[in-house]
C-alpha atoms as a PDB file:
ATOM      1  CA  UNK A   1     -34.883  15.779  40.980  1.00  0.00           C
ATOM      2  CA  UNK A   2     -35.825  16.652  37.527  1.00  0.00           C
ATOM      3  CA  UNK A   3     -37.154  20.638  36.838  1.00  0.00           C
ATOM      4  CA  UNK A   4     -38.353  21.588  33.985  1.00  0.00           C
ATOM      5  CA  UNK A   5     -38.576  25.171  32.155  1.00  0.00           C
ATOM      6  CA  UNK A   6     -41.853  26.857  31.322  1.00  0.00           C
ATOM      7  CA  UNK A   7     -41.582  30.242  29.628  1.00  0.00           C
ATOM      8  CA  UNK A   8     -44.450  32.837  28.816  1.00  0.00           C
ATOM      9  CA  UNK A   9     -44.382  36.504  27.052  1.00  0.00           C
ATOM     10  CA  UNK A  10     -47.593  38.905  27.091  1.00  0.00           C
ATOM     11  CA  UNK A  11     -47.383  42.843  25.915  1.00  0.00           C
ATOM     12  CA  UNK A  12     -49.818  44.641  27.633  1.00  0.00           C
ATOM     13  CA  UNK A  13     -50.462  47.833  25.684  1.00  0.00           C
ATOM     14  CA  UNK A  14     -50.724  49.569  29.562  1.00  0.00           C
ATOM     15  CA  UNK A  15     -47.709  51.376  31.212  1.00  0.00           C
ATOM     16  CA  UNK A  16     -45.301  49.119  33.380  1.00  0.00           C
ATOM     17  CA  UNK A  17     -46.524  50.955  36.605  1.00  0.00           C
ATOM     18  CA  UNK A  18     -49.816  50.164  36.057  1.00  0.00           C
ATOM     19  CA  UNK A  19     -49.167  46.142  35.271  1.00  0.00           C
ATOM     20  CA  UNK A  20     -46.925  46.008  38.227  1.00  0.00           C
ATOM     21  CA  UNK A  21     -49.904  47.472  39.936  1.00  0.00           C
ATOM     22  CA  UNK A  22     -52.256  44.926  38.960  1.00  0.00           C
ATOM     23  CA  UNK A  23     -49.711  41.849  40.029  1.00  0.00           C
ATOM     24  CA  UNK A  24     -48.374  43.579  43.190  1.00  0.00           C
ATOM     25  CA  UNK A  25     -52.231  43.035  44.272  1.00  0.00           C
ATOM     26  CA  UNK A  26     -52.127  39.427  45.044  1.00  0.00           C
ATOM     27  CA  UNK A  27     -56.010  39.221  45.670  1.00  0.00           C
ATOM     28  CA  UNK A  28     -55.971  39.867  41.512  1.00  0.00           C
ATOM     29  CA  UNK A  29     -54.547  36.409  41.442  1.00  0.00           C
ATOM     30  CA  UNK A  30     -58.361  35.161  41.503  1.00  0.00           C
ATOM     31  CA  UNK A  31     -59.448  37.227  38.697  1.00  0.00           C
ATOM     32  CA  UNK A  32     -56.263  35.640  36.360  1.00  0.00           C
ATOM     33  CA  UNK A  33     -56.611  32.037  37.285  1.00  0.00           C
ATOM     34  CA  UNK A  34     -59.065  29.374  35.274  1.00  0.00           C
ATOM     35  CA  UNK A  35     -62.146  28.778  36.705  1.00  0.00           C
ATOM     36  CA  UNK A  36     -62.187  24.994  36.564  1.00  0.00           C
ATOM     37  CA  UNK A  37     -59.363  25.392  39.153  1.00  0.00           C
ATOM     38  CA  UNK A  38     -61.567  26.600  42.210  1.00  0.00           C
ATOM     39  CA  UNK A  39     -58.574  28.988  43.075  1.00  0.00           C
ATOM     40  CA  UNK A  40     -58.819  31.212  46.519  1.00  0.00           C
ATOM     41  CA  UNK A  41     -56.456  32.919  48.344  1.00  0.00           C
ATOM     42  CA  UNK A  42     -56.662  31.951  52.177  1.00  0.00           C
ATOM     43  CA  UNK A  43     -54.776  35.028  53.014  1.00  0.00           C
ATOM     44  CA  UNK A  44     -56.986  37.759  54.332  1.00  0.00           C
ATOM     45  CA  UNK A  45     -56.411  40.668  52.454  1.00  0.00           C
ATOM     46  CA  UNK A  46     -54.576  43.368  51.785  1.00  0.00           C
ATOM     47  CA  UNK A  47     -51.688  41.755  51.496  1.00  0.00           C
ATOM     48  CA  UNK A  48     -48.578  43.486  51.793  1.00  0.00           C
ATOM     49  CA  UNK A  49     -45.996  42.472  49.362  1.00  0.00           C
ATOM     50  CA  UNK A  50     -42.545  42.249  49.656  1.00  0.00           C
ATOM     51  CA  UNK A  51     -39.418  40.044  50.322  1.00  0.00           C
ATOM     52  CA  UNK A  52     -40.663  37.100  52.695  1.00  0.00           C
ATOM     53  CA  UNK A  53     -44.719  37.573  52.047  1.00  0.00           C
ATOM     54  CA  UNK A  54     -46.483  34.142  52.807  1.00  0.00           C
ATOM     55  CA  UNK A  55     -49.515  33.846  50.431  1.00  0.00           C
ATOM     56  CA  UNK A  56     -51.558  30.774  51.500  1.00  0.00           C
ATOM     57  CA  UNK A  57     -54.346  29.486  48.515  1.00  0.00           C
ATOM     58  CA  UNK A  58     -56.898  26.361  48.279  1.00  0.00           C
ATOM     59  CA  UNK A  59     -57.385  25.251  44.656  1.00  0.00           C
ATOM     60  CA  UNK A  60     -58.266  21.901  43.006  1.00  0.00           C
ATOM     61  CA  UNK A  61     -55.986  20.166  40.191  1.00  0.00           C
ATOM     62  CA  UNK A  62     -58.127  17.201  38.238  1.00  0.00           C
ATOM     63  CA  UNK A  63     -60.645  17.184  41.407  1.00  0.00           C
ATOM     64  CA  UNK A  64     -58.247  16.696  44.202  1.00  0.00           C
ATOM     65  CA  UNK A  65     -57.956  19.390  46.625  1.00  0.00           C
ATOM     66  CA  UNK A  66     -54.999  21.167  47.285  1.00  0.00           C
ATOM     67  CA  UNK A  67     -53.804  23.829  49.448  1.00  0.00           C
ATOM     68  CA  UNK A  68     -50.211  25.550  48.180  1.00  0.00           C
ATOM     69  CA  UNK A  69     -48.500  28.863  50.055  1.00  0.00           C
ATOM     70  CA  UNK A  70     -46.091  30.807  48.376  1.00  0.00           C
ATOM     71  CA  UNK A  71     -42.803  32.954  49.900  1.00  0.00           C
ATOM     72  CA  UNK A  72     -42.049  35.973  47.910  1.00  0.00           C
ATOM     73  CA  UNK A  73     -38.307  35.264  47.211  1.00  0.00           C
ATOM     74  CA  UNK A  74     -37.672  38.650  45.061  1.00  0.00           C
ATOM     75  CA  UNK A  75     -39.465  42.014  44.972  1.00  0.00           C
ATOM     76  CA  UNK A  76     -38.361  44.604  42.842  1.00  0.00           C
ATOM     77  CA  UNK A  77     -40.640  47.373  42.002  1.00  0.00           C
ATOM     78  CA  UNK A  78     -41.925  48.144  38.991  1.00  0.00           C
ATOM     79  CA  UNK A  79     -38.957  45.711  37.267  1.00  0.00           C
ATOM     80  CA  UNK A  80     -40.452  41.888  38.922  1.00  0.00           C
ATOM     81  CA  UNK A  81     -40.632  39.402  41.261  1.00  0.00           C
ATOM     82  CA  UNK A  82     -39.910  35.934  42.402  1.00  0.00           C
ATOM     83  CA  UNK A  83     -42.166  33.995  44.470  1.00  0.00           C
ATOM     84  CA  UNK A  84     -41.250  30.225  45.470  1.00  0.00           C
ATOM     85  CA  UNK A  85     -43.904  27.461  46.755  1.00  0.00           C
ATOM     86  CA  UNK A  86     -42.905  27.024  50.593  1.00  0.00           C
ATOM     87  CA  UNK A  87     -45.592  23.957  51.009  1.00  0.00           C
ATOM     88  CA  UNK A  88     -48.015  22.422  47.915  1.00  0.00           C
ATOM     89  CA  UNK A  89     -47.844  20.184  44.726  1.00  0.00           C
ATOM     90  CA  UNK A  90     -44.102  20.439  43.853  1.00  0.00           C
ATOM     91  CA  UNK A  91     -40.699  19.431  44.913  1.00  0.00           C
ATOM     92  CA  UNK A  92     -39.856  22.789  43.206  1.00  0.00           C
ATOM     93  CA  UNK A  93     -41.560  25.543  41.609  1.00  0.00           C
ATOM     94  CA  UNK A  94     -39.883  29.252  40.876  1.00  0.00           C
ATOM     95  CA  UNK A  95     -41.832  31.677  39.463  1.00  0.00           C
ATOM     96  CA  UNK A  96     -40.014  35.439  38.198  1.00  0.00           C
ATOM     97  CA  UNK A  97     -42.143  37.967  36.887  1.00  0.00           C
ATOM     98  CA  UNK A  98     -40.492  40.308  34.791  1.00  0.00           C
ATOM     99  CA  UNK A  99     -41.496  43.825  33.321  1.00  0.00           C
ATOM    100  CA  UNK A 100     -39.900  45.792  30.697  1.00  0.00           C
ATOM    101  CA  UNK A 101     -41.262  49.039  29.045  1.00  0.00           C
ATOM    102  CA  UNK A 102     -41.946  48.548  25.261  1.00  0.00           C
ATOM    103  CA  UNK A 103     -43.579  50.110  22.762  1.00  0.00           C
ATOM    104  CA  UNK A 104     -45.650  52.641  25.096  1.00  0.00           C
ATOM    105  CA  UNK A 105     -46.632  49.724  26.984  1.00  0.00           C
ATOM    106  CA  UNK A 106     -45.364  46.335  29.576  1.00  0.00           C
ATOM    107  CA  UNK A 107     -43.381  43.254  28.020  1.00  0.00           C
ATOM    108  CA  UNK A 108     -44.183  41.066  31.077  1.00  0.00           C
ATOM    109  CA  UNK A 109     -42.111  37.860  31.104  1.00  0.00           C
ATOM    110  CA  UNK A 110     -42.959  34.689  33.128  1.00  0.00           C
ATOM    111  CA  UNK A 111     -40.412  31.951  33.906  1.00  0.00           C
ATOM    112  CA  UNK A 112     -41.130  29.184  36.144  1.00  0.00           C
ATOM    113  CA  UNK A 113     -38.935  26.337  36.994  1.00  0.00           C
ATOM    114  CA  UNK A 114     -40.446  23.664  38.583  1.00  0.00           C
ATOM    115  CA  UNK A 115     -40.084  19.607  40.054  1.00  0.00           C
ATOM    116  CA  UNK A 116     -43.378  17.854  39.848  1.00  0.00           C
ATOM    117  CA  UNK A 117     -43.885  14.832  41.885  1.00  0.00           C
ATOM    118  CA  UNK A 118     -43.812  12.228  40.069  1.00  0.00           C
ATOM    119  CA  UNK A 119     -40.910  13.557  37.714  1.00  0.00           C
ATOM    120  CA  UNK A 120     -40.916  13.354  34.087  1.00  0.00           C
ATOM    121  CA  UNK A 121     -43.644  10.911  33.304  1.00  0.00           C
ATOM    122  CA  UNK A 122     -46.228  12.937  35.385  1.00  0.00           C
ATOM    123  CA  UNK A 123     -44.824  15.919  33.614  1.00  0.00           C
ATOM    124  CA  UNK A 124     -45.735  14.517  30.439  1.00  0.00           C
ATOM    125  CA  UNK A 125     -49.111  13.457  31.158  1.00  0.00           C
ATOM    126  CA  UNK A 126     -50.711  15.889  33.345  1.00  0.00           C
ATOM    127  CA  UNK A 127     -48.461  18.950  34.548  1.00  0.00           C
ATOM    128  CA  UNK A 128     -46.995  20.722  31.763  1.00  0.00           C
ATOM    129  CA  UNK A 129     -50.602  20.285  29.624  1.00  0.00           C
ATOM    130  CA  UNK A 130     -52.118  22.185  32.964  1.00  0.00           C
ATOM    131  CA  UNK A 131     -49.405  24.314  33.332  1.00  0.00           C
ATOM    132  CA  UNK A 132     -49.988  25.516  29.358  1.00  0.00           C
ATOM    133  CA  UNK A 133     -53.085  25.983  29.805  1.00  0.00           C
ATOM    134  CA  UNK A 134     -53.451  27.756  32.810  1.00  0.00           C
ATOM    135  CA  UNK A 135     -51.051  29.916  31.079  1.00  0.00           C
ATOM    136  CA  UNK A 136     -53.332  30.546  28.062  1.00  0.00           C
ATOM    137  CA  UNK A 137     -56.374  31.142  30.564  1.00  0.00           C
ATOM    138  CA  UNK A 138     -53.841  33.998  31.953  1.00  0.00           C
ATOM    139  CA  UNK A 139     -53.373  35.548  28.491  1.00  0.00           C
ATOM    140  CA  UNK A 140     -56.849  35.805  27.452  1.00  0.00           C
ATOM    141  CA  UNK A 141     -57.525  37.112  30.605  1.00  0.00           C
ATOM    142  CA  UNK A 142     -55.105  39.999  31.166  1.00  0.00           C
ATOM    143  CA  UNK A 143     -56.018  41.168  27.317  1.00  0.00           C
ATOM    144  CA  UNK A 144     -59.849  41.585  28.670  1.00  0.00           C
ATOM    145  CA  UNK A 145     -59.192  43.210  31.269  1.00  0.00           C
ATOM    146  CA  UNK A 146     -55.984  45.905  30.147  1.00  0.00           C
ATOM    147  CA  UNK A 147     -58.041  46.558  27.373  1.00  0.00           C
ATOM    148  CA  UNK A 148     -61.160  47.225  28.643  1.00  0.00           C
ATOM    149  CA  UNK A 149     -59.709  49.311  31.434  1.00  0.00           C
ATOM    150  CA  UNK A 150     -60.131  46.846  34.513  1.00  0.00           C
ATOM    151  CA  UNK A 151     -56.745  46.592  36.382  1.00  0.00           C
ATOM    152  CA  UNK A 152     -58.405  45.260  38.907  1.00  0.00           C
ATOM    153  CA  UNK A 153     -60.668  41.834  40.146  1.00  0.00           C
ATOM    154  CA  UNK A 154     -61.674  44.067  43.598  1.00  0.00           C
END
């Protein structure tokens, strides 16, 4: 099985505790993720984080409909996370969320290892393209909302 590396930094001019906030609320998931990807959390909220969570979501990649539930593998308050697909899309897919203090605000660090089916060549066409993007979505996203003041999609 092939993984591959995908690697994202964001400063969020907000303190860590309030970034860690905003992620610790899984339903703000919604509010992050690109439209075009239909993206709901099956979970009925709230949602209680911590070591063990199951997160359950519907979404659809290039039209096909997928459902995908996540295990929180790591849960470290206000420093990150880990959460690990149990069932969906991947052979493998690892996701830590790191937050650092910086400059009066929240160096937040996303690494995700992950196994497409399909390996390389599907990799190369489709995943790491949709993976980038629904990366940059993220960005632009998290920038609205920390600096307008809206930690929140509720």
């Amino acid at each position: 099985m092939k993984a591959f590396l995908f690697e994202a930094t964001q400063y969020l001019p907000r303190p860590r505790s309030e970034v860690f906030d905003f992620f610790s609320d899984a339903c703000n998931l919604e509010a992050i993720t690109p439209p075009w990807l239909r993206f709901q959390i099956l979970t009925p909220a709230p949602i209680r984080m911590g070591v063990g969570t199951l997160i359950d979501y519907r979404l659809r990649v290039h039209g096909l409909p997928l459902r995908w539930r996540t295990r929180i593998a790591e849960w470290n308050p206000p420093h990150g996370f880990a959460d690990e697909q149990v069932r969906g899309p991947y052979r493998l897919w690892h996701h830590e969320h790191t937050f650092e203090e910086a400059d009066g605000g929240t160096l937040m660090r996303d690494s995700i290892r992950y196994a497409p089916m399909g390996g390389t060549l599907i990799n190369r066409l489709f995943v790491r393209r949709d993976v980038e993007a629904i990366f940059a979505y993220r960005e632009r996203r998290l920038k609205e909302l920390f600096a307008s003041g809206v930690f929140t999609a509720n």
